[in-house]
C-alpha atoms as a PDB file:
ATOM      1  CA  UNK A   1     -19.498 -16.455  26.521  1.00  0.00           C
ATOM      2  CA  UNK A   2     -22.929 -16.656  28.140  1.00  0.00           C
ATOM      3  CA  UNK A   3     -26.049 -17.141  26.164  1.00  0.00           C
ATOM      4  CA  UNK A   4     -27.350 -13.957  27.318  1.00  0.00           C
ATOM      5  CA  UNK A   5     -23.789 -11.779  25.668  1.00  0.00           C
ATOM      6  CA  UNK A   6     -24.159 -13.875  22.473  1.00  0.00           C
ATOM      7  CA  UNK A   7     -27.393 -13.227  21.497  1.00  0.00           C
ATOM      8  CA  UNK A   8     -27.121  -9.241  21.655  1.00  0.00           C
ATOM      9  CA  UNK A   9     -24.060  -9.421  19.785  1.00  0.00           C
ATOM     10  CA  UNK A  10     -25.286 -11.671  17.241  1.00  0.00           C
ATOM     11  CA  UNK A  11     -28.505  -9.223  16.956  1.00  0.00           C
ATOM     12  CA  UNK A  12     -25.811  -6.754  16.719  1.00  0.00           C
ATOM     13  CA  UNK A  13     -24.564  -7.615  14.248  1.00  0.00           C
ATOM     14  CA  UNK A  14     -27.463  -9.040  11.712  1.00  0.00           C
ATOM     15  CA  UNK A  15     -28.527  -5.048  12.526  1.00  0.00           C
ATOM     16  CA  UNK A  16     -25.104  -4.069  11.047  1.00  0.00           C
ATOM     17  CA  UNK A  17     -25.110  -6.552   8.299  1.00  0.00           C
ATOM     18  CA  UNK A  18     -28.495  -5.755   7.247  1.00  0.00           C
ATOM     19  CA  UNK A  19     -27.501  -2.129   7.298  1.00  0.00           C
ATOM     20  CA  UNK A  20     -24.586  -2.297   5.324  1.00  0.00           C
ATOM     21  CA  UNK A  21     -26.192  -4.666   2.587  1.00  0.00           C
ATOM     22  CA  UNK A  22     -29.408  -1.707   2.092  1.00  0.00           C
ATOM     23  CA  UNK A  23     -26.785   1.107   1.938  1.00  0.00           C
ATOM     24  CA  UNK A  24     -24.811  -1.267  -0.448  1.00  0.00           C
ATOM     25  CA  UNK A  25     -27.796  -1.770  -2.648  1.00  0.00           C
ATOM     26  CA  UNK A  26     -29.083   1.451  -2.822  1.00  0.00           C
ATOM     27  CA  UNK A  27     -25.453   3.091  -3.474  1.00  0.00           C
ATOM     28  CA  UNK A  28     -24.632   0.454  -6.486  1.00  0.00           C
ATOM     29  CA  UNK A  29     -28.351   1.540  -8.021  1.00  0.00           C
ATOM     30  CA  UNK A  30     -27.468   5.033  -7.410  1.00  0.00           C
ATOM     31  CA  UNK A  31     -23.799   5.060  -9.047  1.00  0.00           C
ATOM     32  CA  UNK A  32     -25.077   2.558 -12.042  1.00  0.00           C
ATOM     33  CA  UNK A  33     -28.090   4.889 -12.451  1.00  0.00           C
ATOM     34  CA  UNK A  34     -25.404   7.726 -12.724  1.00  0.00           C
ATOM     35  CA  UNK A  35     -23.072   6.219 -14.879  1.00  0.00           C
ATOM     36  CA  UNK A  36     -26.029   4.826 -17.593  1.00  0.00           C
ATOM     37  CA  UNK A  37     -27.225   8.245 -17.496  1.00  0.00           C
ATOM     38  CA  UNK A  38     -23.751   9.769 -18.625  1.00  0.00           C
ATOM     39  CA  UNK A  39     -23.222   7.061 -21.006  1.00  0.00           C
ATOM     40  CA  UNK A  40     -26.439   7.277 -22.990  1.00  0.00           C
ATOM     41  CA  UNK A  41     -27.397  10.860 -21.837  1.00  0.00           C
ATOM     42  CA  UNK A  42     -30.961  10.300 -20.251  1.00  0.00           C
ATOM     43  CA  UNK A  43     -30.463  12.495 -17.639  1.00  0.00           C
ATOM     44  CA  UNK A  44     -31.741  11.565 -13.954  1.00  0.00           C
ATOM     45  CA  UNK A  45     -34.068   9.087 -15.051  1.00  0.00           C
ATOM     46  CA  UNK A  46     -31.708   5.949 -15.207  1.00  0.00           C
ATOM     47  CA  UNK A  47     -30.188   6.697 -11.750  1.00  0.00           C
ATOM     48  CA  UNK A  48     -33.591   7.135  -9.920  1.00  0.00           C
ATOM     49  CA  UNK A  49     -35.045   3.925 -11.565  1.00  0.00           C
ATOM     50  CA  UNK A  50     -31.387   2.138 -10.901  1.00  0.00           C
ATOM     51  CA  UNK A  51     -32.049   3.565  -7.078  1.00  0.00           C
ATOM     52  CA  UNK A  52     -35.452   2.358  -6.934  1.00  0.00           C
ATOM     53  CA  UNK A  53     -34.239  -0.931  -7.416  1.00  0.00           C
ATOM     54  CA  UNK A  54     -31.722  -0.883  -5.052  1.00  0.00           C
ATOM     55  CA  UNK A  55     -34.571   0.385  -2.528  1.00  0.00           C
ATOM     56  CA  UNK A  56     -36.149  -2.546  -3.434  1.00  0.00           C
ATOM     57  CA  UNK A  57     -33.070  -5.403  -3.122  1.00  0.00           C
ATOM     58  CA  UNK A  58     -32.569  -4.020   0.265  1.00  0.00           C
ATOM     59  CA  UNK A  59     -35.965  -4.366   1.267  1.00  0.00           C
ATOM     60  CA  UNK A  60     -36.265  -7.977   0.031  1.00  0.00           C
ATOM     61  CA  UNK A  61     -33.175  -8.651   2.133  1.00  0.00           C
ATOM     62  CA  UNK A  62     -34.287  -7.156   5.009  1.00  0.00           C
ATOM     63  CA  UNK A  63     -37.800  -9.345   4.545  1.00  0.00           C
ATOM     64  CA  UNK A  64     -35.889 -12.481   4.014  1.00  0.00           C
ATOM     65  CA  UNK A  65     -33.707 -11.600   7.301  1.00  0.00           C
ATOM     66  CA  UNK A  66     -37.042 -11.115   9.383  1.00  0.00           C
ATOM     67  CA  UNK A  67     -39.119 -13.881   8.274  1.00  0.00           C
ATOM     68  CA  UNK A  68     -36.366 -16.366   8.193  1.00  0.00           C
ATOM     69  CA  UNK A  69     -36.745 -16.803   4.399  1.00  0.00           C
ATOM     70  CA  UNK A  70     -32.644 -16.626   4.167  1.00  0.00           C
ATOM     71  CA  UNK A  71     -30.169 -18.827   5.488  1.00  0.00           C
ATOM     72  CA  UNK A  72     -29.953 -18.872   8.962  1.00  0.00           C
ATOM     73  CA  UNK A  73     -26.924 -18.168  10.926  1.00  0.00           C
ATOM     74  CA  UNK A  74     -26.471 -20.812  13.326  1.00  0.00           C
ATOM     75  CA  UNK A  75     -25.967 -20.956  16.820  1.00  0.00           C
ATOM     76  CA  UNK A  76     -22.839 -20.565  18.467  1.00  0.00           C
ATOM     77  CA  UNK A  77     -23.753 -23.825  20.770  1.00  0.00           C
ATOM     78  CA  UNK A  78     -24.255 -25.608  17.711  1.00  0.00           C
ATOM     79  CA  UNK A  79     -20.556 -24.840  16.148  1.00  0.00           C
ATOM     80  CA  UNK A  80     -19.081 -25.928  19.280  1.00  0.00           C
ATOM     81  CA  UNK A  81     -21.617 -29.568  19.197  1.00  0.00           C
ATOM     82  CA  UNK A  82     -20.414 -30.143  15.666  1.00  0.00           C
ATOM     83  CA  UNK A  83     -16.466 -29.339  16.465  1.00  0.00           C
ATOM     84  CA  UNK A  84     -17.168 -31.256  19.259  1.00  0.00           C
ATOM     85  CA  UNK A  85     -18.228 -34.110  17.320  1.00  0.00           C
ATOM     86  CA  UNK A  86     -16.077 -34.606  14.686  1.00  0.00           C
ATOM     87  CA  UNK A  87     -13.518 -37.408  14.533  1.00  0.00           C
ATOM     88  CA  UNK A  88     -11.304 -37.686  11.766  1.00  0.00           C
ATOM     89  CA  UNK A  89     -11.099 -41.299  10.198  1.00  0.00           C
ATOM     90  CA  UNK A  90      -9.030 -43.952   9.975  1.00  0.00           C
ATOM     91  CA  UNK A  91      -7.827 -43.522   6.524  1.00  0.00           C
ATOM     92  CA  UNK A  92      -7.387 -39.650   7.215  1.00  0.00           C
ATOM     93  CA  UNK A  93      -5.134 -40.482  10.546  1.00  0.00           C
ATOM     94  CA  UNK A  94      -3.211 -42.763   8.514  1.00  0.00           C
ATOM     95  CA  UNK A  95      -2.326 -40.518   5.387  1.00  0.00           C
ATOM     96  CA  UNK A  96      -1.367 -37.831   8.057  1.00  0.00           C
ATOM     97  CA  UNK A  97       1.426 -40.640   9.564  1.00  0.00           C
ATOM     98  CA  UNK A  98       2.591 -41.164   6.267  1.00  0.00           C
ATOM     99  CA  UNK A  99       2.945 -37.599   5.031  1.00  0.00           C
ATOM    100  CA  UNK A 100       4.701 -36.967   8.347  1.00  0.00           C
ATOM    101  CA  UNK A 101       7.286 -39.819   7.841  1.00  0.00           C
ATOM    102  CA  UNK A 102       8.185 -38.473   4.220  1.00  0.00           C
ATOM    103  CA  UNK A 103       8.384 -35.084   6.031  1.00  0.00           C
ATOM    104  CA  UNK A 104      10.734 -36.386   8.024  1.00  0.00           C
ATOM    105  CA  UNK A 105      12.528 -38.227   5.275  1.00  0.00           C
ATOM    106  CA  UNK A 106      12.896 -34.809   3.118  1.00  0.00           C
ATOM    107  CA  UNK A 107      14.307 -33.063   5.952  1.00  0.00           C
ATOM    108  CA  UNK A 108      17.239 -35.740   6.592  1.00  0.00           C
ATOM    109  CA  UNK A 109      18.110 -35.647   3.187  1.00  0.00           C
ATOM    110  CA  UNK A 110      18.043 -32.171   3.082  1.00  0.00           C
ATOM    111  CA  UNK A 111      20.315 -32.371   5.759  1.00  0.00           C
ATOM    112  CA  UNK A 112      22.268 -34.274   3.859  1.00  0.00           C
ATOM    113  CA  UNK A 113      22.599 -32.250   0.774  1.00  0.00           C
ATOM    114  CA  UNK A 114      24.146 -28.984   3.290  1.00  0.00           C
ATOM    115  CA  UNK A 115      26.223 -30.912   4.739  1.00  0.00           C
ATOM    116  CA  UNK A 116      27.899 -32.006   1.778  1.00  0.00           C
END
């Protein structure tokens, strides 16, 4: 994928995540707000406070988003270098030998056991 495709999708979709994450927020204040309101009869008050708040998560997410204050996603380019650059070790390439041998050892004597 060129640079050029993978930054408007990744814009795309911080847009999309951001979007769904404010309509999250807002919805959970709204249906808490509702439910409080039932439960100890305060009317509309709960729910508009509860959605207030939710306003307010959102827009702290969406502030932390634009002024990098979150964690930032990181580049495609940059998941391929480190992929790239891994090499598992010695010790790892060596268990993996030996689990393969038992493998192999289980299956014969599975064999084994049919047969019979």
């Amino acid at each position: 994928m060129s640079r050029k495709t993978s930054n408007w999708v990744r814009a795309l979709g911080d847009a999309l995540s951001l979007a769904t994450s404010f309509a999250a927020a807002v919805a959970l204040g709204y249906f808490l707000g509702k439910f409080l309101d039932a439960r100890l009869g305060t009317g509309p008050y709960l729910m508009l406070v509860m959605m207030l708040l939710g306003v307010a998560a959102g827009l702290k997410m969406m502030y932390e988003k634009a002024f990098g204050r979150g964690k930032p996603s990181p580049a495609v380019g940059e998941q391929e270098e480190e992929a790239r650059e891994y090499r598992p070790s010695r010790e790892a390439i060596e268990a993996l030998r030996q689990a393969k041998e038992l493998l192999k050892e289980l299956e014969k004597e599975e064999l084994g056991k049919k047969e019979d």
